[in-house]
PDB file of N, CA and C in Angstrom:
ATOM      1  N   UNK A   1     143.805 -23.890 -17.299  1.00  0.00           N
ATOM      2  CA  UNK A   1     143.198 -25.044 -16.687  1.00  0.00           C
ATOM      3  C   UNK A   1     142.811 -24.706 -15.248  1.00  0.00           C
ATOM      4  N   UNK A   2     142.076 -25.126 -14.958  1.00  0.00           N
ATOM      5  CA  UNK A   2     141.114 -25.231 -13.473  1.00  0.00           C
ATOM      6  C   UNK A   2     141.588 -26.241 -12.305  1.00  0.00           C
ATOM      7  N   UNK A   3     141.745 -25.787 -11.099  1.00  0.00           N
ATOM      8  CA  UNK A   3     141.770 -27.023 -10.387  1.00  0.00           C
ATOM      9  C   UNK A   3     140.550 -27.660  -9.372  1.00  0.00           C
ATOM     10  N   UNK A   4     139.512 -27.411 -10.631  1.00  0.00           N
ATOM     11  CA  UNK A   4     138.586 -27.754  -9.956  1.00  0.00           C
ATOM     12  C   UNK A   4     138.073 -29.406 -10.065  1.00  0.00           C
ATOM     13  N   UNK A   5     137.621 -29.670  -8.926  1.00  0.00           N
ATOM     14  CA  UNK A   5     137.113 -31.188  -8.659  1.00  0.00           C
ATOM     15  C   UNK A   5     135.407 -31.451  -9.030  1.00  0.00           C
ATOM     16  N   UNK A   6     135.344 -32.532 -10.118  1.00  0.00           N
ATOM     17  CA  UNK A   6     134.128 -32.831 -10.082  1.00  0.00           C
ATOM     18  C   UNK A   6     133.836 -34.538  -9.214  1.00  0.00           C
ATOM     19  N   UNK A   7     132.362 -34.497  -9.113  1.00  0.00           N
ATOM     20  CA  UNK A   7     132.164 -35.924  -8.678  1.00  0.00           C
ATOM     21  C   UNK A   7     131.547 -36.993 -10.060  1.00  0.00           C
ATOM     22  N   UNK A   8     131.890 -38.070 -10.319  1.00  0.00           N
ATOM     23  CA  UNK A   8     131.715 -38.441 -11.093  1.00  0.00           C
ATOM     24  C   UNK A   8     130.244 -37.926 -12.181  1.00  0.00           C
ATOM     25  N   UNK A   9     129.179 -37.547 -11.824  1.00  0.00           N
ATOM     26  CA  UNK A   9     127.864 -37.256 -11.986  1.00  0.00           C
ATOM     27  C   UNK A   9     128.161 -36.593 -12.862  1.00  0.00           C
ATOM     28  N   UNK A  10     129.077 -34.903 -12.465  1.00  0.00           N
ATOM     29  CA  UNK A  10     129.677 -34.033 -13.286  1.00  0.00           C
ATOM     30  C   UNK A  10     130.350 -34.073 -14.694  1.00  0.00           C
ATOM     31  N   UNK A  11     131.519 -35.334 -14.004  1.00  0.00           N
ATOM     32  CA  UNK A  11     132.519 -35.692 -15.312  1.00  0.00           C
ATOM     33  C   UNK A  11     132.256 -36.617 -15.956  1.00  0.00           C
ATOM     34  N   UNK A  12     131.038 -37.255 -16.060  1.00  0.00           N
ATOM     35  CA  UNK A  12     130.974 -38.402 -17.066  1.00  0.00           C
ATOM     36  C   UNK A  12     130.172 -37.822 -18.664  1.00  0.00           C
ATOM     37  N   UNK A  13     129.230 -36.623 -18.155  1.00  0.00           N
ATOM     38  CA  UNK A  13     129.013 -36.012 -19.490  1.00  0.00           C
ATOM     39  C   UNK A  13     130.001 -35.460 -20.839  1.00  0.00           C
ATOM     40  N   UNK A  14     131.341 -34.744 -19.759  1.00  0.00           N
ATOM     41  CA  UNK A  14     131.953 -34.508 -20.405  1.00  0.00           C
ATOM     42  C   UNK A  14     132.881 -35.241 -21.163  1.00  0.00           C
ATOM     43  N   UNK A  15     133.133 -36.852 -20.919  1.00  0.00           N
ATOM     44  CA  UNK A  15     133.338 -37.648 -21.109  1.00  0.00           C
ATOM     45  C   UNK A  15     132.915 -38.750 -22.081  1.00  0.00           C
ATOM     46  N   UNK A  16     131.272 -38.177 -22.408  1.00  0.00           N
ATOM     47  CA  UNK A  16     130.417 -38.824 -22.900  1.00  0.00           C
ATOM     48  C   UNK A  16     130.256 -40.255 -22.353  1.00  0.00           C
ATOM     49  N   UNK A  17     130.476 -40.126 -21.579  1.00  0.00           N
ATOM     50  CA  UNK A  17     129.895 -41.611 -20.709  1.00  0.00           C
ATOM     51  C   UNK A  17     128.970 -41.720 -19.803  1.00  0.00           C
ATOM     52  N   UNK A  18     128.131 -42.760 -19.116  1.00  0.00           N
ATOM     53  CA  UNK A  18     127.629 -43.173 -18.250  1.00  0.00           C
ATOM     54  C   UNK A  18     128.005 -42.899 -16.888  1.00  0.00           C
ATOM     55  N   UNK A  19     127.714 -42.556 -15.863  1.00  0.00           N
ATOM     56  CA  UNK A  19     128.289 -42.665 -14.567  1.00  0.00           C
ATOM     57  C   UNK A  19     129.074 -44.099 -14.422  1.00  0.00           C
ATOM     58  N   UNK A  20     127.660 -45.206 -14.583  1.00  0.00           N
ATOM     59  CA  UNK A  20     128.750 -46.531 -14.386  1.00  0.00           C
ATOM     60  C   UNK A  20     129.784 -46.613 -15.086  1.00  0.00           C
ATOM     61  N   UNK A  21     130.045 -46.125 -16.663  1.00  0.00           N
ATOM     62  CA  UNK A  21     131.029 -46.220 -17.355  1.00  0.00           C
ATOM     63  C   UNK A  21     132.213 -45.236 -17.114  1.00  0.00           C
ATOM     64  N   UNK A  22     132.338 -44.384 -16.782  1.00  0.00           N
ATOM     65  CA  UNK A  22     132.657 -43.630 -16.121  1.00  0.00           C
ATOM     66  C   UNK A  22     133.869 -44.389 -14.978  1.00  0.00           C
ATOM     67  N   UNK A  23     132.665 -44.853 -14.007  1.00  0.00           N
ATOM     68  CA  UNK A  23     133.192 -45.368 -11.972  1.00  0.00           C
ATOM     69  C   UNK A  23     133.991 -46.812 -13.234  1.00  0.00           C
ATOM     70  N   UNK A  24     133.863 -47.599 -14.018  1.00  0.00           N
ATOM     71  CA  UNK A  24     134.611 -48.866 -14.477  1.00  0.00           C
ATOM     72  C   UNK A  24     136.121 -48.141 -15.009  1.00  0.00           C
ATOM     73  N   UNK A  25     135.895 -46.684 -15.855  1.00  0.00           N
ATOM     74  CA  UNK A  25     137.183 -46.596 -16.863  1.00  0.00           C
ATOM     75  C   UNK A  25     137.513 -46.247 -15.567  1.00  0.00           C
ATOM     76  N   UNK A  26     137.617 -45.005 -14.222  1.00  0.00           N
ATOM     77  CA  UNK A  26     138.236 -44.795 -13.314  1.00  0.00           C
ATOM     78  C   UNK A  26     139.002 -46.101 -12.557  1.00  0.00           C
ATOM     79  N   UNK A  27     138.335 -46.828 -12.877  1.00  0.00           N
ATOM     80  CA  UNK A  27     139.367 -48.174 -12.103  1.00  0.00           C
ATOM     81  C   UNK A  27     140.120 -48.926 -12.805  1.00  0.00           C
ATOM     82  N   UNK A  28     140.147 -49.146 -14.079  1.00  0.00           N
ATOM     83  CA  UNK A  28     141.022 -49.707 -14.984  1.00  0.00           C
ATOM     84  C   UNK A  28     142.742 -49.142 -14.520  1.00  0.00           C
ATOM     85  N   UNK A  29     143.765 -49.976 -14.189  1.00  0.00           N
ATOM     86  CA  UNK A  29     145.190 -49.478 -14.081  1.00  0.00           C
ATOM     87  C   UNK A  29     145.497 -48.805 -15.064  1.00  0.00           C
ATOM     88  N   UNK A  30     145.334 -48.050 -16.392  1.00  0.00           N
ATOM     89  CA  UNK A  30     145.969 -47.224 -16.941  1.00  0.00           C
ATOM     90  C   UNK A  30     145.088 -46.173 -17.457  1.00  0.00           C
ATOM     91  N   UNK A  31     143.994 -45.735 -16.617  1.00  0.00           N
ATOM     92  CA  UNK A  31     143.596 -44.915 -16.499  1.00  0.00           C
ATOM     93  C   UNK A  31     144.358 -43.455 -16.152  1.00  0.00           C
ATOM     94  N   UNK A  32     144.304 -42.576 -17.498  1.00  0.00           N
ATOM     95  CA  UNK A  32     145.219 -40.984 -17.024  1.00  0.00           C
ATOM     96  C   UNK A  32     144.302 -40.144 -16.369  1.00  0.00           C
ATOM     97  N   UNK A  33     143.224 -40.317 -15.917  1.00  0.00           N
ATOM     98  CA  UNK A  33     142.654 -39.252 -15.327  1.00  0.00           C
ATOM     99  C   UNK A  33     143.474 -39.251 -13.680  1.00  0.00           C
ATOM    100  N   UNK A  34     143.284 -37.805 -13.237  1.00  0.00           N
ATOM    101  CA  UNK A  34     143.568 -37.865 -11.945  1.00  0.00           C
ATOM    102  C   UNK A  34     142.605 -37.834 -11.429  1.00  0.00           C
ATOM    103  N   UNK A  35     142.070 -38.861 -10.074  1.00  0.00           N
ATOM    104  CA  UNK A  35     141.528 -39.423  -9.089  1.00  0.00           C
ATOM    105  C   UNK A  35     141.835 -38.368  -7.552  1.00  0.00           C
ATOM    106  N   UNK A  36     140.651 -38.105  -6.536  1.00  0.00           N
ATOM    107  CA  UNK A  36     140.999 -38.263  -5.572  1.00  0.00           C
ATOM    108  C   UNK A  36     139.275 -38.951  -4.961  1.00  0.00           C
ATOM    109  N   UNK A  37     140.141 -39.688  -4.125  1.00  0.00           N
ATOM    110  CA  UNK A  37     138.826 -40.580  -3.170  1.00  0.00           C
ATOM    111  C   UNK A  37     138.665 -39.962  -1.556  1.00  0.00           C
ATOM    112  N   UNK A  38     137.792 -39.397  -1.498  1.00  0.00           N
ATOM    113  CA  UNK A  38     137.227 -38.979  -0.076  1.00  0.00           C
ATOM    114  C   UNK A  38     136.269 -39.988   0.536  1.00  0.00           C
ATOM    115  N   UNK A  39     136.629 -40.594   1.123  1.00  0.00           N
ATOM    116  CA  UNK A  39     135.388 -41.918   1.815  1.00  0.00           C
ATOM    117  C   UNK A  39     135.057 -42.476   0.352  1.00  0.00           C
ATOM    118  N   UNK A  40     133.917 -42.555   0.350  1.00  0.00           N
ATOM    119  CA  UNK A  40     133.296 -43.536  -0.550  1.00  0.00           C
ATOM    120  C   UNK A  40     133.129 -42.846  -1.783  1.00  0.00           C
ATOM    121  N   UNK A  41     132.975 -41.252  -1.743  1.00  0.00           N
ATOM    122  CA  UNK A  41     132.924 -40.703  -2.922  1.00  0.00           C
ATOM    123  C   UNK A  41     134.691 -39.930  -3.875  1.00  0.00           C
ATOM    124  N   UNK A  42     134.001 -40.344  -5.261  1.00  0.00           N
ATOM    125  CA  UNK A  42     135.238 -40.324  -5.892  1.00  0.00           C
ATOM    126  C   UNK A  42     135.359 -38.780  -6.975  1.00  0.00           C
ATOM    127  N   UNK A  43     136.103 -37.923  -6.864  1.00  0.00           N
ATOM    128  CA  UNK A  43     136.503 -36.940  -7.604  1.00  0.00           C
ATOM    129  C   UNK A  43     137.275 -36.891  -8.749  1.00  0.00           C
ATOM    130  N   UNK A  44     136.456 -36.552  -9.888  1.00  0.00           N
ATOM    131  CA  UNK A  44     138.184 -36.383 -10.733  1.00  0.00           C
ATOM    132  C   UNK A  44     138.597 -34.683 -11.102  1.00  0.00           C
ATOM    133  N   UNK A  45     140.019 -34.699 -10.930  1.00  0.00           N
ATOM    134  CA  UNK A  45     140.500 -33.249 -11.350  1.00  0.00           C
ATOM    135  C   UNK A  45     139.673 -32.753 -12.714  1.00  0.00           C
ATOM    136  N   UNK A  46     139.312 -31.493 -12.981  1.00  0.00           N
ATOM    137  CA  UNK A  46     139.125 -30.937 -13.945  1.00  0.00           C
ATOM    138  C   UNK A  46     140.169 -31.111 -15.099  1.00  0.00           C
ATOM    139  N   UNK A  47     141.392 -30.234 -14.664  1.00  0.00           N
ATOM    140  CA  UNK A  47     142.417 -30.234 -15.170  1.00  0.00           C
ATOM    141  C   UNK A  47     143.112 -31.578 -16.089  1.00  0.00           C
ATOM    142  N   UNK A  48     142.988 -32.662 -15.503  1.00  0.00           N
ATOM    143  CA  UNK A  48     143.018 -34.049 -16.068  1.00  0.00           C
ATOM    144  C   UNK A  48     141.633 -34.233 -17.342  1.00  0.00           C
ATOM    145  N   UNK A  49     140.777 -33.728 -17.055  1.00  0.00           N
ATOM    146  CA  UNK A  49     139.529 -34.020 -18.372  1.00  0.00           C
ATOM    147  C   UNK A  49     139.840 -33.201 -19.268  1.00  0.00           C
ATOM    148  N   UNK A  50     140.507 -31.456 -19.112  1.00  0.00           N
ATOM    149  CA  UNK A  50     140.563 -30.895 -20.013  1.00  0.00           C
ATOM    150  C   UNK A  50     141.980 -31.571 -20.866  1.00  0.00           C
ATOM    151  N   UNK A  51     142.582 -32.142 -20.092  1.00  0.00           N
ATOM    152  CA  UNK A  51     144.298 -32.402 -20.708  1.00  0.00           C
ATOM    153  C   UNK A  51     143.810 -33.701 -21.685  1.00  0.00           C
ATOM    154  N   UNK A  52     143.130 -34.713 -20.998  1.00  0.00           N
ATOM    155  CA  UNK A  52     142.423 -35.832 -22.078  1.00  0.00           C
ATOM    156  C   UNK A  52     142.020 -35.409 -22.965  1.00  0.00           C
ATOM    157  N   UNK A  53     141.008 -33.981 -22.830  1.00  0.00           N
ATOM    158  CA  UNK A  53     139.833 -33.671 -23.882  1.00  0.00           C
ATOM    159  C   UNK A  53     140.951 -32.883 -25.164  1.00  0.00           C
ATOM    160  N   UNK A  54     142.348 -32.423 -24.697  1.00  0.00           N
ATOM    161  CA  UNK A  54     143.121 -31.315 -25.409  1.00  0.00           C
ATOM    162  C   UNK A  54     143.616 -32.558 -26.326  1.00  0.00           C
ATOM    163  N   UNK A  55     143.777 -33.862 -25.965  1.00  0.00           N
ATOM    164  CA  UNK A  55     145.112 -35.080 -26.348  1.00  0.00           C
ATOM    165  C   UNK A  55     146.422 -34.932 -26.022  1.00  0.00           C
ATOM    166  N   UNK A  56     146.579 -34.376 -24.422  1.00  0.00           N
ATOM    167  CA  UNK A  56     147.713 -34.034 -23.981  1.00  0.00           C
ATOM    168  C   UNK A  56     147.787 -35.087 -23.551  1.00  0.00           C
ATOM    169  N   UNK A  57     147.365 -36.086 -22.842  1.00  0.00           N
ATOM    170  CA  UNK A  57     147.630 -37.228 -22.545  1.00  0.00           C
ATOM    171  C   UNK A  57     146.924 -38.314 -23.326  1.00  0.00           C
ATOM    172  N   UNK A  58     147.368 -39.481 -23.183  1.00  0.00           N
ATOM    173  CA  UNK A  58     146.699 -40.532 -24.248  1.00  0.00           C
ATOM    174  C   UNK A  58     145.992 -41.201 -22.979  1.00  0.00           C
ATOM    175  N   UNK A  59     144.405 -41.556 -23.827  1.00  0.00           N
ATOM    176  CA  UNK A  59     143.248 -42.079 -23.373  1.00  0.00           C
ATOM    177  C   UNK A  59     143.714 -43.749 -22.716  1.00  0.00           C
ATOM    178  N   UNK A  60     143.210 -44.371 -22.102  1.00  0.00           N
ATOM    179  CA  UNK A  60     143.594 -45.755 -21.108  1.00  0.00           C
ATOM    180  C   UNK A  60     142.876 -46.860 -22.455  1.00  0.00           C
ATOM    181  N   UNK A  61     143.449 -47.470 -23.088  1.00  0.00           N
ATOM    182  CA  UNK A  61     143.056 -48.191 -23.830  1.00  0.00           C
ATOM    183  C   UNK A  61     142.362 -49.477 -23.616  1.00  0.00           C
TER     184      UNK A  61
END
């Protein structure tokens, strides 16, 4: 795994989502992705998409 940071733009393909859909599941409280927020723009860990994408963690229902 990578500890690389994407900006949402990046991680919503891999996600198969929308950017907006995307910036909504990131704010839901049981969201497992890991988050970091720099000012206004929002990052998610790599490492957290591949662990979702593996089913190491369970998806925010």
């Amino acid at each position: 795994m990578s500890n690389r940071i994407n900006t949402v733009a990046e991680a919503a393909p891999q996600l198969r989502k929308t950017e907006a859909g995307l910036r909504w599941y990131l704010r839901q409280p049981d969201c497992p992705l890991k988050t970091i927020r720099m000012g206004s723009r929002i990052y998610v860990t790599q490492s957290s998409i591949d662990s979702l994408l593996a089913g190491e963690i369970p998806a925010a229902s």
